[in-house]
Protein backbone atom coordinates (compact mmCIF):
# COMPACT_ATOMS: atom_id res chain seq x y z
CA UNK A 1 112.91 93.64 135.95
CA UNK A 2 110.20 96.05 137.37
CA UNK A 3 106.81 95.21 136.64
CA UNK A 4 104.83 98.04 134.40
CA UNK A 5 101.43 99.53 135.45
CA UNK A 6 98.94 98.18 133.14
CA UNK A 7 97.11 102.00 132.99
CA UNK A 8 100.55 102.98 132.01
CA UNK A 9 101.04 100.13 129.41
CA UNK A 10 97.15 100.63 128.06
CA UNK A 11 98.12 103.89 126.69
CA UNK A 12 98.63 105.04 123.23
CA UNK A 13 102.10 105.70 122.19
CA UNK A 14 102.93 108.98 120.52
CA UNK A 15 104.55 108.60 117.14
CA UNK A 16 108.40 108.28 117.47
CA UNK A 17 110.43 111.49 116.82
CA UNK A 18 112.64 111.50 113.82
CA UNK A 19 116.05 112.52 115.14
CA UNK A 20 118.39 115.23 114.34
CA UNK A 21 115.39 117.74 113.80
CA UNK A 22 114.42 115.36 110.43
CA UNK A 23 110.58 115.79 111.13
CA UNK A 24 109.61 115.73 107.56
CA UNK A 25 107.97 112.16 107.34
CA UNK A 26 106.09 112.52 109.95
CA UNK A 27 104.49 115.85 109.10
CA UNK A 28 103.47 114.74 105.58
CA UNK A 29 100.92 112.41 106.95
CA UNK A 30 99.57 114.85 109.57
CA UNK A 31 98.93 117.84 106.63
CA UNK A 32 97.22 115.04 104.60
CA UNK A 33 94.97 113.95 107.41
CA UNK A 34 94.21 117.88 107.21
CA UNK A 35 94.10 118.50 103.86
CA UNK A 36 93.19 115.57 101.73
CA UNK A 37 90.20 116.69 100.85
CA UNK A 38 91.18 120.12 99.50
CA UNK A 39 93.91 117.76 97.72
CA UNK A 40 91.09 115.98 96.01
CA UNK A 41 89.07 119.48 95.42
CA UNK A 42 91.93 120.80 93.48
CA UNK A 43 92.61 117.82 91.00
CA UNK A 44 88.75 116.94 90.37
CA UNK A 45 88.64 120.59 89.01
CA UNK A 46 91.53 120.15 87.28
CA UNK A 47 90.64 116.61 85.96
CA UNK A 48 87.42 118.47 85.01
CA UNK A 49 87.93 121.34 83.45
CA UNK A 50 91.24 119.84 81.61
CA UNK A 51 88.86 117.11 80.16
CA UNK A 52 86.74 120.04 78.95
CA UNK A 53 90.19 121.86 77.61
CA UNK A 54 91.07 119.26 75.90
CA UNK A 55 87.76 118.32 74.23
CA UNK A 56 86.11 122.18 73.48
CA UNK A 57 89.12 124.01 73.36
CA UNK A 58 91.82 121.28 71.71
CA UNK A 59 88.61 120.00 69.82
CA UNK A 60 89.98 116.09 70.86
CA UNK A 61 86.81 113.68 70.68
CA UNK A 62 86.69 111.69 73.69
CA UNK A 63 86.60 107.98 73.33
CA UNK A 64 83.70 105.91 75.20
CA UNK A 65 86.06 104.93 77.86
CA UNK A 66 86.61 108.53 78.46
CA UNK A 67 83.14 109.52 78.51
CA UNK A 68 82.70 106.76 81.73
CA UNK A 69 85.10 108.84 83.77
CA UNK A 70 84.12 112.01 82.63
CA UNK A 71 80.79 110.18 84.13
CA UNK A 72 82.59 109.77 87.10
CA UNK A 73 84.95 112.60 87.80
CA UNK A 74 82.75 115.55 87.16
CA UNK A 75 80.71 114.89 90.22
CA UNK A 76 83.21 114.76 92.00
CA UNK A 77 83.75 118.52 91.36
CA UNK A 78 80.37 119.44 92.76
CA UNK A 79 80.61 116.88 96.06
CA UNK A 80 83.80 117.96 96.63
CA UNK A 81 83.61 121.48 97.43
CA UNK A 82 79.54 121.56 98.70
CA UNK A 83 80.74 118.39 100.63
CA UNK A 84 83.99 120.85 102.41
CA UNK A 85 81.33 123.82 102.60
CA UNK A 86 78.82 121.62 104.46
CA UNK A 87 81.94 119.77 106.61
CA UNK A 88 80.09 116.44 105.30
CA UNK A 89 81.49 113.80 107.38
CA UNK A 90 80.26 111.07 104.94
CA UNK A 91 82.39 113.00 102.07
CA UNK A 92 85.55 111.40 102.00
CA UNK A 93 83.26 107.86 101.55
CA UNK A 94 81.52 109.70 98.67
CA UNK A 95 84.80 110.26 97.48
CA UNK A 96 86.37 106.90 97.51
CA UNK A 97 83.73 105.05 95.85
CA UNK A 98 83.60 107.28 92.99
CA UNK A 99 87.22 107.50 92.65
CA UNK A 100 88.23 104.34 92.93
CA UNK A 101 84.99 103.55 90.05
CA UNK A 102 87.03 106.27 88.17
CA UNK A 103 90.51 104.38 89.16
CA UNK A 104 89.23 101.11 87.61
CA UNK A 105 88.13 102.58 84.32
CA UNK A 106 91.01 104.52 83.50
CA UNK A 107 93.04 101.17 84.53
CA UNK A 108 91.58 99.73 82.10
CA UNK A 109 91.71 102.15 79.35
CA UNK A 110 95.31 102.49 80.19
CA UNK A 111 95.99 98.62 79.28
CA UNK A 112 94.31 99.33 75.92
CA UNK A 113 95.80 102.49 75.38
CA UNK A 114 99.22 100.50 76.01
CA UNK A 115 97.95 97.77 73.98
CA UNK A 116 98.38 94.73 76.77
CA UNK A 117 94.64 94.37 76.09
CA UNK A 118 92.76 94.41 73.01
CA UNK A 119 89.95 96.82 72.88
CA UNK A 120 86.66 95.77 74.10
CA UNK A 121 83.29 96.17 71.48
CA UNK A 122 82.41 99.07 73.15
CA UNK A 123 85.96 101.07 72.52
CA UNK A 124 84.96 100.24 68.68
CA UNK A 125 82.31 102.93 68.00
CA UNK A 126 82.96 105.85 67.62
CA UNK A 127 86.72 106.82 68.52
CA UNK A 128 89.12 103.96 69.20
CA UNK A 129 90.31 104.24 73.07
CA UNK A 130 93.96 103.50 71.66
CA UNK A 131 94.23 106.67 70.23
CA UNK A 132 96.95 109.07 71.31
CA UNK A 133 95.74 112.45 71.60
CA UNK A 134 98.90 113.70 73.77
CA UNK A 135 102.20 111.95 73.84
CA UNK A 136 104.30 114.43 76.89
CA UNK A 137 107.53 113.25 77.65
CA UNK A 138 106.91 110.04 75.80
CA UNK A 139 105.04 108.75 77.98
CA UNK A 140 101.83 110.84 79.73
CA UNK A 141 98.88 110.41 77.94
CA UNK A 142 95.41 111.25 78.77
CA UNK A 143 94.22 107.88 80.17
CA UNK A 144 97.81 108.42 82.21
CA UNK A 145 96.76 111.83 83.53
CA UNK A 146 92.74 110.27 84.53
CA UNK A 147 94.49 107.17 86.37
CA UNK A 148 96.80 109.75 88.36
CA UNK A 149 93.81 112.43 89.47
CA UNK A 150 91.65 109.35 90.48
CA UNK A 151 95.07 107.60 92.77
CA UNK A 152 95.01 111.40 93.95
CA UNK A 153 91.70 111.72 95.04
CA UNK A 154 91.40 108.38 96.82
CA UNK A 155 94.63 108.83 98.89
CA UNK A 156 93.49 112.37 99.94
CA UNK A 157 90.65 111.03 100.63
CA UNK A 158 91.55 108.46 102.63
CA UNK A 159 93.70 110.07 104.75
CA UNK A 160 91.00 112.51 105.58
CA UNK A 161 88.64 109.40 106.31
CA UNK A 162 91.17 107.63 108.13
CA UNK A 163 91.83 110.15 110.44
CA UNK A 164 88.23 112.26 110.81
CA UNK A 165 90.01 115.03 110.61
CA UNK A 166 87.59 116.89 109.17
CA UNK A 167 86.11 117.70 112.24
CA UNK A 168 89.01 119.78 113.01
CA UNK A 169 88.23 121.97 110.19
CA UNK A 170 87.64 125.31 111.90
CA UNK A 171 84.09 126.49 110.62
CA UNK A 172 85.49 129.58 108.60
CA UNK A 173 87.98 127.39 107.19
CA UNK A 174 85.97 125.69 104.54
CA UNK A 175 84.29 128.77 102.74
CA UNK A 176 88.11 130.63 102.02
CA UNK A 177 89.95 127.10 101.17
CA UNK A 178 86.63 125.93 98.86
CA UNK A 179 86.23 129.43 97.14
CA UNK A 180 90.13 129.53 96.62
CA UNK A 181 90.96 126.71 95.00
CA UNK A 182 87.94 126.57 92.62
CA UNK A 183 88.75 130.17 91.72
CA UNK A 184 92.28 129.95 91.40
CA UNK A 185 91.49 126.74 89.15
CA UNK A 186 88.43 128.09 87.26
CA UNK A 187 90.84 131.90 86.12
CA UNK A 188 93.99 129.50 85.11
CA UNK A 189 91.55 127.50 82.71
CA UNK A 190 89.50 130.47 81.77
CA UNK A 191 93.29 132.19 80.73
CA UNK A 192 93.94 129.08 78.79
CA UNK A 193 90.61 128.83 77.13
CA UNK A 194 90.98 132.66 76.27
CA UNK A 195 94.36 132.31 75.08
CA UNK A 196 93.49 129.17 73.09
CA UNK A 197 97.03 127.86 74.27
């Protein structure tokens, strides 16, 4: 058996090439590591301005549970995008704690919603955090839809922390993507809060 140089040996392997030109797995990683903050951008402004949808435009009274991710999630929509404009290296960390806050919460408010849990004193003033505002498919509720940005916002977050990718960000890069998706987020809602759909 021939011996291996240890230089040789010491070096990182590159990731193993899917075969028959099936690439897909391993680029889904690689665009996250690039874009998991812009990931995060676009679903705390949708989180947020939904939350206001469904509360100014739908006229549903938020619960108290809801009001401690609202508490959560709408700074998010501010560090987000000042965090990308800035290339903040501490922002996915910023990210991940409040998220994951967020992620407990709306854990929790989905185990009442579901009724595994009883409701807690503080889910008895004002509106009960059982209540059922939306009922899609049978099955996605609003607690549903919080629990799912905040999972979304971690892992894109991670993946950005995890690799430091953000450093890769070319300089122009975060002004276009920042001012895109907020836009392109803020007109859909404004057409929605217009159309009073």
């Amino acid at each position: 058996m021939a011996a291996t140089d240890p230089a040789v040996a010491a070096r990182p392997r590159p990731s193993a090439v899917a075969v028959d030109g099936d690439d897909a797995p391993a680029a889904v990683p690689t665009w996250l590591e690039r874009n998991g903050l812009h990931v995060a951008l676009a679903v705390a402004w949708v989180a947020t301005l939904g939350s206001l949808y469904f509360s100014e435009v739908r006229g549903y009274v938020p619960c108290p549970l809801c009001w401690y991710q609202r508490i959560l999630m709408y700074p998010l929509a501010i560090i987000l995008p000042l965090g990308l404009w800035w290339r903040d290296r501490a922002l996915p960390r910023y990210a991940i704690a409040l998220a994951a806050a967020g992620w407990c919460i709306s854990s929790y408010h989905l185990l009442i919603e579901r009724g595994v849990i009883a409701e807690s004193s503080a889910c008895k003033i004002g509106v009960s955090c059982a209540v059922r505002y939306i009922n899609w498919f049978g099955f996605v509720t609003i607690p549903l839809l919080a629990w799912t940005a905040f999972v979304l916002i971690v892992l894109g977050s991670s993946a950005v922390h995890r690799s430091g990718s953000l450093d890769d960000v070319p300089a122009d890069r975060p002004w276009r993507s920042v001012l895109g998706i907020v836009g392109t987020v803020g007109a859909v809602f404004a057409v929605l809060w217009r159309l009073r759909l």
